[in-house]
N, C-alpha and C. Protein backbone atom coordinates (compact mmCIF):
# COMPACT_ATOMS: atom_id res chain seq x y z
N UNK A 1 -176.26 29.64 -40.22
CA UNK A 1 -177.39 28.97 -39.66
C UNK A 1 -178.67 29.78 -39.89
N UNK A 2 -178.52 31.14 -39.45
CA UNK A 2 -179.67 31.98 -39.55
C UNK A 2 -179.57 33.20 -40.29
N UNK A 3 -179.81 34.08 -40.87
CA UNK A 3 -180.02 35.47 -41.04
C UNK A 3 -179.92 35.85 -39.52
N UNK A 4 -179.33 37.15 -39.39
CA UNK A 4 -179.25 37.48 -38.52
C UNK A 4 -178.33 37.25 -37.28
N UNK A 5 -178.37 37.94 -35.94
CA UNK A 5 -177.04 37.93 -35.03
C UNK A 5 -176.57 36.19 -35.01
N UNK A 6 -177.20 34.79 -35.34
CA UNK A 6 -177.09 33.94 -34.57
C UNK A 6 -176.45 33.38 -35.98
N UNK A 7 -176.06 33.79 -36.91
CA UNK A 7 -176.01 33.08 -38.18
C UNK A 7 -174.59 32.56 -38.15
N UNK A 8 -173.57 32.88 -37.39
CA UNK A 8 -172.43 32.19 -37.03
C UNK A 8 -172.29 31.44 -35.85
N UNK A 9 -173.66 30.83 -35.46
CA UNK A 9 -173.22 29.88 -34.27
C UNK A 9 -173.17 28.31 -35.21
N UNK A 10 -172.19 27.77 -34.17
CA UNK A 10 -171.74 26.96 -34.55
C UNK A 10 -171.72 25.85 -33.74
N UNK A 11 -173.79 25.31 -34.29
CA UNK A 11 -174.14 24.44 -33.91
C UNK A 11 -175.09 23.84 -35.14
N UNK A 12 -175.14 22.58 -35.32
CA UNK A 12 -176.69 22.03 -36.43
C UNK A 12 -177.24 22.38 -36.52
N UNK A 13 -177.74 22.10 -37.69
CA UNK A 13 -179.18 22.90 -38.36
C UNK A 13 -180.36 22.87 -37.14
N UNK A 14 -180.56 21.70 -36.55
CA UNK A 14 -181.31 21.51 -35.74
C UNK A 14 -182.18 22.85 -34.72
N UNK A 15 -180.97 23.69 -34.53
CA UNK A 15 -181.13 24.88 -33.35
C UNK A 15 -181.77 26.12 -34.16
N UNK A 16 -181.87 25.81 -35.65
CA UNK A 16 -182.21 26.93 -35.97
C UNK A 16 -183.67 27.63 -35.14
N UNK A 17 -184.79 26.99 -34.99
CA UNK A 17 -185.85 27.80 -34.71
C UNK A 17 -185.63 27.94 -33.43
N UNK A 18 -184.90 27.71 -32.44
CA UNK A 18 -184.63 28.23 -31.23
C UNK A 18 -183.81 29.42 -31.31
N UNK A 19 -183.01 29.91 -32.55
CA UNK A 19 -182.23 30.82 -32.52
C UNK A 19 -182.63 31.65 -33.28
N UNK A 20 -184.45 31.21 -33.75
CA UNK A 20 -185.33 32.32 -34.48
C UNK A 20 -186.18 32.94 -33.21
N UNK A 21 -186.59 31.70 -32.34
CA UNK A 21 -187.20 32.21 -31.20
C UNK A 21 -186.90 33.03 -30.06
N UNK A 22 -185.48 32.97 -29.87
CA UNK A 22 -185.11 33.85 -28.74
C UNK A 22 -184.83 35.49 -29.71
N UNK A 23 -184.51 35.22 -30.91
CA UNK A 23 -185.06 36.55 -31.28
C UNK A 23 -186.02 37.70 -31.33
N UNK A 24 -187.55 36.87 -32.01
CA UNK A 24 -189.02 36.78 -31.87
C UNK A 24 -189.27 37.63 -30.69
N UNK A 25 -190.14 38.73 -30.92
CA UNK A 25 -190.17 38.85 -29.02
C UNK A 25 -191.88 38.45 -29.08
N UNK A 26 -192.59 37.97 -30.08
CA UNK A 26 -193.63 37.01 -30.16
C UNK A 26 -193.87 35.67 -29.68
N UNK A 27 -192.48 34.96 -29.87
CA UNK A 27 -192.36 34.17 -28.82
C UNK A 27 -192.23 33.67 -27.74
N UNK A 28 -192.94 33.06 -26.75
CA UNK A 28 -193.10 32.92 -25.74
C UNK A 28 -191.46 32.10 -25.20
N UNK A 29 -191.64 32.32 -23.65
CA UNK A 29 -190.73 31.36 -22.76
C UNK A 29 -190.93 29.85 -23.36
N UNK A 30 -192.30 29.86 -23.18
CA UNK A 30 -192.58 28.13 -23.23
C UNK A 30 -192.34 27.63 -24.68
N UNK A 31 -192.42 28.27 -25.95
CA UNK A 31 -192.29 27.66 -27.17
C UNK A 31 -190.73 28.00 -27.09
N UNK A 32 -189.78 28.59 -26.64
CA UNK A 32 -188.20 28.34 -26.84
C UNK A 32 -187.50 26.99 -25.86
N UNK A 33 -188.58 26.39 -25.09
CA UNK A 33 -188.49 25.62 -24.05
C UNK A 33 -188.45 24.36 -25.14
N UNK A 34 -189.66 24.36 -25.49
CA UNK A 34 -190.18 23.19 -26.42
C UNK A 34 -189.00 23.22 -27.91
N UNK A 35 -188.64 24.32 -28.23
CA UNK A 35 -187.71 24.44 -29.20
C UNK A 35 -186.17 23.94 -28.68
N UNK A 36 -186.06 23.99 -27.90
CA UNK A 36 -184.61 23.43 -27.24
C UNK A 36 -184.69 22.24 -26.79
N UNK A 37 -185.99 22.08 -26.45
CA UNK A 37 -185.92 19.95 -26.16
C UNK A 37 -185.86 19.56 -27.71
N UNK A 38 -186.79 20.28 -28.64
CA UNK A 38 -186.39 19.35 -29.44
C UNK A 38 -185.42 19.68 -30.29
N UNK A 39 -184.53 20.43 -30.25
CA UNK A 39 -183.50 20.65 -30.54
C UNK A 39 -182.39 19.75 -30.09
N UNK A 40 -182.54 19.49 -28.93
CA UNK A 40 -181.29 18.74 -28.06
C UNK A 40 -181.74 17.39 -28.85
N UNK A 41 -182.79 17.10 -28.77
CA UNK A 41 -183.27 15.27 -29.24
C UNK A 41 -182.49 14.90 -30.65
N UNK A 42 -182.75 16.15 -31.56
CA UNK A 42 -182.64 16.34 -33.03
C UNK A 42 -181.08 15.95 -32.83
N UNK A 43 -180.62 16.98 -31.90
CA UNK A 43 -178.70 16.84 -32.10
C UNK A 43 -178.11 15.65 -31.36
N UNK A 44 -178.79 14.90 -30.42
CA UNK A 44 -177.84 14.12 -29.91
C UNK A 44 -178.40 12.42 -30.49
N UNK A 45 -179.58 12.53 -31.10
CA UNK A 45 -180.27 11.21 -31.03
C UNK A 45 -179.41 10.84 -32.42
N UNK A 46 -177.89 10.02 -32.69
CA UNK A 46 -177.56 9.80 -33.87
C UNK A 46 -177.17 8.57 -33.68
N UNK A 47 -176.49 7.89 -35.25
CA UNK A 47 -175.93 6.51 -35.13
C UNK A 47 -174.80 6.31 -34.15
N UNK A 48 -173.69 7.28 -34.17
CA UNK A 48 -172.82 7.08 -33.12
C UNK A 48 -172.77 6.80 -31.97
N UNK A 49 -173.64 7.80 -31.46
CA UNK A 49 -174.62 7.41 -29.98
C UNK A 49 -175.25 6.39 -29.74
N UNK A 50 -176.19 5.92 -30.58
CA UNK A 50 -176.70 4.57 -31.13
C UNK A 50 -176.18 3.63 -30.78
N UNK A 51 -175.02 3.45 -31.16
CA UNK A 51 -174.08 2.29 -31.82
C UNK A 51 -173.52 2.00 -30.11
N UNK A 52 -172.78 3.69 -29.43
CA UNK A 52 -172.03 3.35 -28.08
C UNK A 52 -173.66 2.74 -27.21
N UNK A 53 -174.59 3.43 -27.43
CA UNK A 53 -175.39 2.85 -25.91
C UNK A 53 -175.78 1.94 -26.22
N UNK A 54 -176.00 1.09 -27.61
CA UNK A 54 -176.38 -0.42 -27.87
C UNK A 54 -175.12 -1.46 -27.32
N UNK A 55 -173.69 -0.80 -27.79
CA UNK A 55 -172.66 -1.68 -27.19
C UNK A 55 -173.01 -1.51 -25.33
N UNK A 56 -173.08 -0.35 -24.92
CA UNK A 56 -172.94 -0.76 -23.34
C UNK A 56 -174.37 -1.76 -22.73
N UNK A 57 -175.46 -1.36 -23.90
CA UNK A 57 -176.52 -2.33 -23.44
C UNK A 57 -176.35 -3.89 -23.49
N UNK A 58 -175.25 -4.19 -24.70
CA UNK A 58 -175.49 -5.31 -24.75
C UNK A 58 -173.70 -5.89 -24.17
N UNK A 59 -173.49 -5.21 -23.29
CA UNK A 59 -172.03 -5.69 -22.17
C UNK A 59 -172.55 -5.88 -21.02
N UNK A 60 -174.10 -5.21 -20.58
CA UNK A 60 -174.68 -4.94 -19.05
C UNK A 60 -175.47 -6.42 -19.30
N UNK A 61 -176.28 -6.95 -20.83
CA UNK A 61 -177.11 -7.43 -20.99
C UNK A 61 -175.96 -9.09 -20.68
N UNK A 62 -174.82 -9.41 -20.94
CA UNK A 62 -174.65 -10.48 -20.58
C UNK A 62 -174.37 -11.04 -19.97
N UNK A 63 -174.81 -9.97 -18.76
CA UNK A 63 -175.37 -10.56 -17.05
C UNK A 63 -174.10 -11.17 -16.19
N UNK A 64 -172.92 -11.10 -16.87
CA UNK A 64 -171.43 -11.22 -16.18
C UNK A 64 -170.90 -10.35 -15.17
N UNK A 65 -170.43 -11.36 -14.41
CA UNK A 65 -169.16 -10.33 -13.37
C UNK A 65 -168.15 -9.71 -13.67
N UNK A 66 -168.36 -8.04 -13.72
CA UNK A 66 -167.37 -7.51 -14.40
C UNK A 66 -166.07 -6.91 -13.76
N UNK A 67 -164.80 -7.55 -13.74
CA UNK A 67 -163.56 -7.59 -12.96
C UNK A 67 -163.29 -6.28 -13.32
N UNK A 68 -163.34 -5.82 -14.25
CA UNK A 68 -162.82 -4.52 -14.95
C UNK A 68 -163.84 -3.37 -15.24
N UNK A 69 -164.51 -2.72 -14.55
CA UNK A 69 -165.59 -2.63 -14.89
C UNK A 69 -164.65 -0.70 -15.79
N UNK A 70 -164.11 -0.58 -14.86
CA UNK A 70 -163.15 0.66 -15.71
C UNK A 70 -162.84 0.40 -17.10
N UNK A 71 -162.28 -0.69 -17.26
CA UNK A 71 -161.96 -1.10 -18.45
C UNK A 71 -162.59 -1.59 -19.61
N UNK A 72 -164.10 -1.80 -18.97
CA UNK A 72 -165.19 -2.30 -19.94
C UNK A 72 -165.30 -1.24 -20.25
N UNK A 73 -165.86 -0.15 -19.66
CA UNK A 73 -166.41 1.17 -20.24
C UNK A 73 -164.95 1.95 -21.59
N UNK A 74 -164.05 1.75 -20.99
CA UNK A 74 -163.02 2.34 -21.91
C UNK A 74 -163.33 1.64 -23.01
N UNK A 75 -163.10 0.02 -23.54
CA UNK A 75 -163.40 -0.71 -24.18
C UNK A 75 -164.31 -0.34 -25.29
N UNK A 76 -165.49 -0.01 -24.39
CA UNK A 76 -166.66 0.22 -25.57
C UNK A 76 -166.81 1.48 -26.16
N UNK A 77 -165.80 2.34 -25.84
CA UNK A 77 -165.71 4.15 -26.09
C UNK A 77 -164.78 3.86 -26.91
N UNK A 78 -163.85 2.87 -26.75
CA UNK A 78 -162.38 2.94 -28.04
C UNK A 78 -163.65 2.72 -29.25
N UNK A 79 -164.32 1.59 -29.42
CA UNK A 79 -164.79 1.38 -30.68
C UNK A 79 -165.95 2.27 -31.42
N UNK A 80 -166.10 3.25 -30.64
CA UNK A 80 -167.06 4.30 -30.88
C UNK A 80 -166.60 5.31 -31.41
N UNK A 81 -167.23 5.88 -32.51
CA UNK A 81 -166.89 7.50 -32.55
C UNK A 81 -166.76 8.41 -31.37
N UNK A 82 -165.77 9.74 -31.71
CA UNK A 82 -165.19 10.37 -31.12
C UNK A 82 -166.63 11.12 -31.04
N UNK A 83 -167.25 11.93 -30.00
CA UNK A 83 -168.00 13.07 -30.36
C UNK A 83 -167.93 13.73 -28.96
N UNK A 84 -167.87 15.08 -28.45
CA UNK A 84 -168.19 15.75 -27.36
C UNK A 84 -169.63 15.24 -26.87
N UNK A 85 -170.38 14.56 -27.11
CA UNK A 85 -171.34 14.15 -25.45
C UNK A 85 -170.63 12.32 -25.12
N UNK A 86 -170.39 11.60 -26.11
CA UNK A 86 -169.91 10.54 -25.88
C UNK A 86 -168.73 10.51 -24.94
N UNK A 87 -167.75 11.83 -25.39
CA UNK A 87 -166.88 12.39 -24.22
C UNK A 87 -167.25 12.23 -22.57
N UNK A 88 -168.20 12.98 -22.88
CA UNK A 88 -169.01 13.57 -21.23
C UNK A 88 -169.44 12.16 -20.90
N UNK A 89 -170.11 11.11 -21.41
CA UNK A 89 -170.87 9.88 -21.43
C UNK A 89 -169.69 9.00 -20.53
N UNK A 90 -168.48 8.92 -21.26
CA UNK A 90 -167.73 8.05 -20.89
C UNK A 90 -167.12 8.45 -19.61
N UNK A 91 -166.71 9.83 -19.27
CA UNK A 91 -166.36 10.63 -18.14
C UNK A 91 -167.17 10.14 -16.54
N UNK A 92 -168.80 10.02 -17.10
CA UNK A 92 -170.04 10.47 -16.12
C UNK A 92 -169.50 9.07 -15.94
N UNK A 93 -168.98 7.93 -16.70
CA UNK A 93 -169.65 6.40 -16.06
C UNK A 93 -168.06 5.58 -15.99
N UNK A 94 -167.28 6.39 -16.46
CA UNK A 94 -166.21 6.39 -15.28
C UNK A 94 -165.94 6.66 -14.08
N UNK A 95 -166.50 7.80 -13.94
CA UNK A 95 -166.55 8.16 -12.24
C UNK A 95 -167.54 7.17 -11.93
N UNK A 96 -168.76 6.77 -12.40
CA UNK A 96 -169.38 5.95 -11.48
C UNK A 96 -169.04 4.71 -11.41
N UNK A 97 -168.37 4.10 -12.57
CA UNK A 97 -167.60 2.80 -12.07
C UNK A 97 -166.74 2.75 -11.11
N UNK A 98 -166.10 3.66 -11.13
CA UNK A 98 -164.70 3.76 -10.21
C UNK A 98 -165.50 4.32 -8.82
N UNK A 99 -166.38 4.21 -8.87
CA UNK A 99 -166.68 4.73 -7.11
C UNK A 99 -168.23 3.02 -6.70
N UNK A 100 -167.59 2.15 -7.57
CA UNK A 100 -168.16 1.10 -7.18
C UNK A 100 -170.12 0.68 -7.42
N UNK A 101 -169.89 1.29 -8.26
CA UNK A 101 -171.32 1.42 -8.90
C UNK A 101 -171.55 0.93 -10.30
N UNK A 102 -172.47 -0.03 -10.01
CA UNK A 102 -172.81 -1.57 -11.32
C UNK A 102 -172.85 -0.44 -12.26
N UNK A 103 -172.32 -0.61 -13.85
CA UNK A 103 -172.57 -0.38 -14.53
C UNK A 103 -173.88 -0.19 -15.60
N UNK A 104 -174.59 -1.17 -14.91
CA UNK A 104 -176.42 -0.96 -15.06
C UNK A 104 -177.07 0.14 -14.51
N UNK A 105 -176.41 -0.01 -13.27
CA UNK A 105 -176.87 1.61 -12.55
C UNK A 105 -176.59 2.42 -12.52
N UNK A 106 -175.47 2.95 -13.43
CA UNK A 106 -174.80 3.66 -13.90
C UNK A 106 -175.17 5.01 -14.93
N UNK A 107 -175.87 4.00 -15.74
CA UNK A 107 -175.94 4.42 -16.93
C UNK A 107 -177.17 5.74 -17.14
N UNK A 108 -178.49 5.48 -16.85
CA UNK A 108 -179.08 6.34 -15.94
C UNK A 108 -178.62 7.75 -15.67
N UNK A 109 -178.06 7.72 -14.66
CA UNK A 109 -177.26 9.24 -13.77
C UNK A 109 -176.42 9.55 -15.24
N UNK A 110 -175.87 8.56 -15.74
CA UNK A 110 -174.23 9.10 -16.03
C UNK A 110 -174.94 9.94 -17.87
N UNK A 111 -176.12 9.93 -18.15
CA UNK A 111 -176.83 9.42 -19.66
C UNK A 111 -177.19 11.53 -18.96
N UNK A 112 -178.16 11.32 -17.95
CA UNK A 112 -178.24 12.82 -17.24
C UNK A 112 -177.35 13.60 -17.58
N UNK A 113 -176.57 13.11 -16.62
CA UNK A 113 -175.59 14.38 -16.36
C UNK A 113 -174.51 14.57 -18.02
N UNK A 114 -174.30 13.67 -19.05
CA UNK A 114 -173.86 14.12 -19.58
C UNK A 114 -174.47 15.03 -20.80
N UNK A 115 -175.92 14.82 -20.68
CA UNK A 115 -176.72 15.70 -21.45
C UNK A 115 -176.96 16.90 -20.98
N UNK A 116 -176.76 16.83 -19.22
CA UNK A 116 -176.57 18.28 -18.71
C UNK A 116 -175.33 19.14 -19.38
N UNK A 117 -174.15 18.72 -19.38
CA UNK A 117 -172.98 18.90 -19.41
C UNK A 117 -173.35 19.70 -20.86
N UNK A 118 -174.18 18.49 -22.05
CA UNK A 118 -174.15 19.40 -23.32
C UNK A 118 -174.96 20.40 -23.42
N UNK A 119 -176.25 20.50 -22.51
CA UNK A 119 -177.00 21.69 -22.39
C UNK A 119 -176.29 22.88 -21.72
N UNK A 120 -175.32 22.50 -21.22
CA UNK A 120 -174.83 24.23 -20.45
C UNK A 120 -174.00 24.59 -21.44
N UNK A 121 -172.98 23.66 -22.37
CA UNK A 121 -172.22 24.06 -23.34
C UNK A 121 -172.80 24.58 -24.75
N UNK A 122 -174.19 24.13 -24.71
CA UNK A 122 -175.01 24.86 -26.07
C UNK A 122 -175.52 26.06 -25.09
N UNK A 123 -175.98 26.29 -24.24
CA UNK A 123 -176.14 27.58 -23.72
C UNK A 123 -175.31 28.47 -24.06
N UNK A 124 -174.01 27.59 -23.56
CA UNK A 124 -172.78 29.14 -23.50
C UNK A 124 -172.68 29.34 -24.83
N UNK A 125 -172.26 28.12 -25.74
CA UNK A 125 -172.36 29.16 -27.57
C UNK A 125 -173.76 29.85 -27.65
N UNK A 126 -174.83 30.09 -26.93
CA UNK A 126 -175.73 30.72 -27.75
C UNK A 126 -175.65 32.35 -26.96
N UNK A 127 -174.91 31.75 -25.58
CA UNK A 127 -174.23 33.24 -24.83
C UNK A 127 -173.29 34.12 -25.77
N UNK A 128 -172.20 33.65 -26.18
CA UNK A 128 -172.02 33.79 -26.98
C UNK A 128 -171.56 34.66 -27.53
N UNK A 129 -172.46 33.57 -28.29
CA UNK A 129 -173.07 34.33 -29.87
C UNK A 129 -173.47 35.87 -29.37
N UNK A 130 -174.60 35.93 -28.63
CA UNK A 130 -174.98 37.11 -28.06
C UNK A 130 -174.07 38.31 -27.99
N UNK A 131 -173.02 37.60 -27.18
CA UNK A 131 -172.06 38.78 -26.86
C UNK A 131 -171.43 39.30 -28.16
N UNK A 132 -171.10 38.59 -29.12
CA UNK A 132 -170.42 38.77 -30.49
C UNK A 132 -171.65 39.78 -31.46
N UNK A 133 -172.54 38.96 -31.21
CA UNK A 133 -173.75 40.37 -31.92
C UNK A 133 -173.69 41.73 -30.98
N UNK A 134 -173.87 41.65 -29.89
CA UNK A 134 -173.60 42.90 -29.00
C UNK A 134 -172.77 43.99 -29.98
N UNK A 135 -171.72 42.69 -29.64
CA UNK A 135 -170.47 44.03 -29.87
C UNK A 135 -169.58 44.45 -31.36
N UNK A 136 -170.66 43.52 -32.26
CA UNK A 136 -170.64 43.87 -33.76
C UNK A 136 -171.70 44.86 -34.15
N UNK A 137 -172.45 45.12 -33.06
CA UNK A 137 -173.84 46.03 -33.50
C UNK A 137 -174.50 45.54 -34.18
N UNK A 138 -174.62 44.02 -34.02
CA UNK A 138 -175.87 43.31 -34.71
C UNK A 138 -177.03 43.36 -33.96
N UNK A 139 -176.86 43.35 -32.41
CA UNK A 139 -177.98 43.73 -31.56
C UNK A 139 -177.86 44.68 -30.40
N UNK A 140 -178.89 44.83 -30.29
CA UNK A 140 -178.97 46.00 -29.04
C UNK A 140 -178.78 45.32 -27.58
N UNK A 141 -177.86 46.28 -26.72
CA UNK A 141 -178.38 45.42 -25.72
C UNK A 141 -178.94 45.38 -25.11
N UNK A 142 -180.42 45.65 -25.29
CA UNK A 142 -181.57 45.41 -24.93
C UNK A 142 -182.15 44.16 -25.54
N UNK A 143 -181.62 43.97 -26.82
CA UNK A 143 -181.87 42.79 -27.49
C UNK A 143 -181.31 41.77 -26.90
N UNK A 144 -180.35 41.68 -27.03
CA UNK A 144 -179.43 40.76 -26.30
C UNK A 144 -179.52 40.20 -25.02
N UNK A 145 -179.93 41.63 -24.38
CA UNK A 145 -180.27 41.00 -22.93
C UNK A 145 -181.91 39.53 -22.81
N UNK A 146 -182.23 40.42 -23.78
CA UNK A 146 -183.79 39.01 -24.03
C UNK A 146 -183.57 38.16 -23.98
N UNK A 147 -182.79 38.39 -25.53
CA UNK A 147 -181.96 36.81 -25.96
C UNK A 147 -181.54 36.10 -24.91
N UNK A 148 -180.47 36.41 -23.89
CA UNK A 148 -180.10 35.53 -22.99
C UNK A 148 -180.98 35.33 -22.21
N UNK A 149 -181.97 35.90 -21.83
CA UNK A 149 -183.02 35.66 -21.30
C UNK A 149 -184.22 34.93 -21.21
N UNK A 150 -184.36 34.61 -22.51
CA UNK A 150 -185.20 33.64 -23.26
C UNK A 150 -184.11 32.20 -23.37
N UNK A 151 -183.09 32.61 -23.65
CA UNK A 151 -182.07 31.56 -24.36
C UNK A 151 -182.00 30.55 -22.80
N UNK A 152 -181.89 31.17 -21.19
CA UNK A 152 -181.91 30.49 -19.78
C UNK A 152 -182.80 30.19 -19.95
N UNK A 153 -184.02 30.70 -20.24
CA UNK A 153 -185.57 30.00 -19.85
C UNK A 153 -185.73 28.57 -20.53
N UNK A 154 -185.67 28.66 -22.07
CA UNK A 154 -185.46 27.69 -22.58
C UNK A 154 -184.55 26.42 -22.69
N UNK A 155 -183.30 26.54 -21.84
CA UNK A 155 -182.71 25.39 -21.46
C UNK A 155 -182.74 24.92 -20.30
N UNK A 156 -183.27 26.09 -19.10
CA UNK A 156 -184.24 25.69 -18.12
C UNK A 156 -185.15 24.93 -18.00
N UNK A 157 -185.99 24.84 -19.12
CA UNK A 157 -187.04 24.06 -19.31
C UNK A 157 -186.79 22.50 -19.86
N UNK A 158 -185.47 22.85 -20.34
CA UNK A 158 -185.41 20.78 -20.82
C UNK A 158 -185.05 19.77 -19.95
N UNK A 159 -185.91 18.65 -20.02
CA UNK A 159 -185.76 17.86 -18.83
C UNK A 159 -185.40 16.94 -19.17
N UNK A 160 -183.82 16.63 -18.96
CA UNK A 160 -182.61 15.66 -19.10
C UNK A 160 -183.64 14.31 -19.40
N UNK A 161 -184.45 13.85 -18.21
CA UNK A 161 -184.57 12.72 -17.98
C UNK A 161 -186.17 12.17 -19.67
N UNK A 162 -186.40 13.51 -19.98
CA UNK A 162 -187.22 13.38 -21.27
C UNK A 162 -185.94 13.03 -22.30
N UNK A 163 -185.10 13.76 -22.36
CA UNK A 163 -184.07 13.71 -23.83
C UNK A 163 -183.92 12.13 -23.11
N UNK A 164 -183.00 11.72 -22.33
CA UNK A 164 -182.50 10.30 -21.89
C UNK A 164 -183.51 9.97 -22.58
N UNK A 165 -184.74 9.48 -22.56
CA UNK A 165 -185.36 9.04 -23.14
C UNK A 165 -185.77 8.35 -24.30
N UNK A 166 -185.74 9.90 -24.80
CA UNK A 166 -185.47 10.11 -26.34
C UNK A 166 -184.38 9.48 -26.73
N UNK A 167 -183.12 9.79 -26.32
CA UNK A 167 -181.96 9.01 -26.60
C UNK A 167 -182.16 7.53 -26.86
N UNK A 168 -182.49 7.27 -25.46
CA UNK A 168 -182.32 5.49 -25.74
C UNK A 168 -183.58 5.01 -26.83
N UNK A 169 -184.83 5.29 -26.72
CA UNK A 169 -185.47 5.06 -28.04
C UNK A 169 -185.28 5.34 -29.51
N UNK A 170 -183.92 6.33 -29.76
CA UNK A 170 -183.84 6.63 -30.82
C UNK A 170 -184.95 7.37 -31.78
N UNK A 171 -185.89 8.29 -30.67
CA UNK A 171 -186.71 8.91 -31.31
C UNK A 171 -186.20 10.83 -31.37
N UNK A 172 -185.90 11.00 -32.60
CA UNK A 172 -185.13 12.77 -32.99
C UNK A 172 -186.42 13.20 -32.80
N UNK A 173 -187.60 12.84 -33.08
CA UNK A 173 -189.08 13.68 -33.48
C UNK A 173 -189.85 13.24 -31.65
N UNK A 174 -189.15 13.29 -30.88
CA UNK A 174 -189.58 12.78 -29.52
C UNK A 174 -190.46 13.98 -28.61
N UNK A 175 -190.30 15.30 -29.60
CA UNK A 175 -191.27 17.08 -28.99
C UNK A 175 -191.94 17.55 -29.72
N UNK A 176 -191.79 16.38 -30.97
CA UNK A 176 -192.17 17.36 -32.17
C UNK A 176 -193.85 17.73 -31.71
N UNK A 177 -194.81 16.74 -30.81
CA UNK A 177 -195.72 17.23 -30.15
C UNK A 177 -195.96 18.49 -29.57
N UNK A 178 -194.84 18.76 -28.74
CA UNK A 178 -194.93 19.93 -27.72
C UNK A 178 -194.70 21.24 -28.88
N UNK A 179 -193.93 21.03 -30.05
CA UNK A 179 -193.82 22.44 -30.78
C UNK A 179 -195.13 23.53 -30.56
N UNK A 180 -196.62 22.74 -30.73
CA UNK A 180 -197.42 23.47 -30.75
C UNK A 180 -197.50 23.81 -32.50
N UNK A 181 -196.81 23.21 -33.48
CA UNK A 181 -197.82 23.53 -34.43
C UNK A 181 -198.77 22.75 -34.99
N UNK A 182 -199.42 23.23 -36.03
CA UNK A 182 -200.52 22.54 -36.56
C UNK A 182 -200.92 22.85 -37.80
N UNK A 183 -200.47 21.53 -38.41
CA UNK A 183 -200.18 21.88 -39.73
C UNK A 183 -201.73 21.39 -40.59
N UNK A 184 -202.47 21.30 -40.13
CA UNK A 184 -204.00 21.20 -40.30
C UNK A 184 -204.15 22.30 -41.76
N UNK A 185 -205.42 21.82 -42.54
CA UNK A 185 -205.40 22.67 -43.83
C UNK A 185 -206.65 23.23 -43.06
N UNK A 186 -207.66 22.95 -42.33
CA UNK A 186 -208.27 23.69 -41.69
C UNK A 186 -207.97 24.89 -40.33
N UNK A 187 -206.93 24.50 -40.54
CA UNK A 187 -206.35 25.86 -39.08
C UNK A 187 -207.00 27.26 -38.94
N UNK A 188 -207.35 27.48 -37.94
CA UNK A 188 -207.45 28.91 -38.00
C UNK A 188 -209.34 29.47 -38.81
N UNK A 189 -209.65 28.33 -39.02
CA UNK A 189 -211.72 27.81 -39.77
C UNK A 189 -212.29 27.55 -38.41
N UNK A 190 -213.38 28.46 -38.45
CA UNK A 190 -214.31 28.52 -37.52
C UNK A 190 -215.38 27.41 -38.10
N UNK A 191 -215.74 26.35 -37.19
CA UNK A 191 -216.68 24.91 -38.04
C UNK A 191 -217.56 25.22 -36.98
N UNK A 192 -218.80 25.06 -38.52
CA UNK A 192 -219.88 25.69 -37.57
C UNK A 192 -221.34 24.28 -37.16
């Protein structure tokens, strides 16, 4: 993925500049913040995902009484790709079917929490990773300690209910605002 301690994590291309930034000690808290939302958008906003939340939109959308509501949700996960958040997806809105909660209202909480679920599990590979550079003497642990340090701040900072968002619009470029760059050919020209 990267040069350097993070070059065997084993996550998408997507994470690379978050796993340049918690290096960086130029980089701030807030640009590894902005690098991990849009990191998360980049990795989860795909066709598969696509495909399952268009099927559950359009099972909620035909306004029926649903006898099975357990069984709808299974239903629309059989015909979906397999992927670890679709996992968590189907988990979050199982429990909420089964504790008597419309599947419209469901979706919401259950869309949260399973993007929580993938943010603590990309945390821990980027924990890690850390520990594996530690103790290969790829970093110091003083380094390391940053790293994880920067690496909490920045998944601290992503706010589920922005990615949800992102998700259901199908927008990957949904931070590319917040990066903070500026790719201007005048950058950095004092106009007088």
């Amino acid at each position: 993925m990267t040069d350097g301690p993070f070059k065997n994590l084993k996550l998408g291309g997507c994470w690379k500049r978050l796993a340049e930034a918690v290096q960086n000690d130029a980089a701030s808290l807030g640009e590894c913040g902005a690098f991990a939302s849009d990191a998360l958008a980049r990795h989860l906003v795909t066709t598969e995902h696509a495909k399952a939340l268009h099927e559950l939109d359009a099972h909620i959308g035909r306004g029926q009484l649903d006898l099975d509501p357990l069984g709808s949700v299974e239903a629309i996960f059989d015909h979906c790709a397999k992927t670890p958040f679709l996992d968590a997806l189907q988990k979050e809105l199982l429990y909420r079917a089964a504790n008597d909660t419309l599947l419209s209202d469901a979706i919401a909480p259950a869309l949260d929490a399973a993007i929580d679920t993938h943010i603590g599990e990309t945390r821990n590979r980027f924990h890690e990773e850390c520990i594996r550079a530690q103790e290969a003497g790829e970093m110091s642990r003083s380094e390391a300690e940053q790293a994880r340090k920067k690496i909490d701040a920045a998944f601290d900072a992503v706010e589920s209910g922005k990615v949800r968002d992102a998700l259901l619009g199908g927008r990957k470029d949904a931070f590319e605002n917040d990066l903070g760059r500026n790719d201007s050919v005048d950058e950095g020209m004092v106009r007088l």
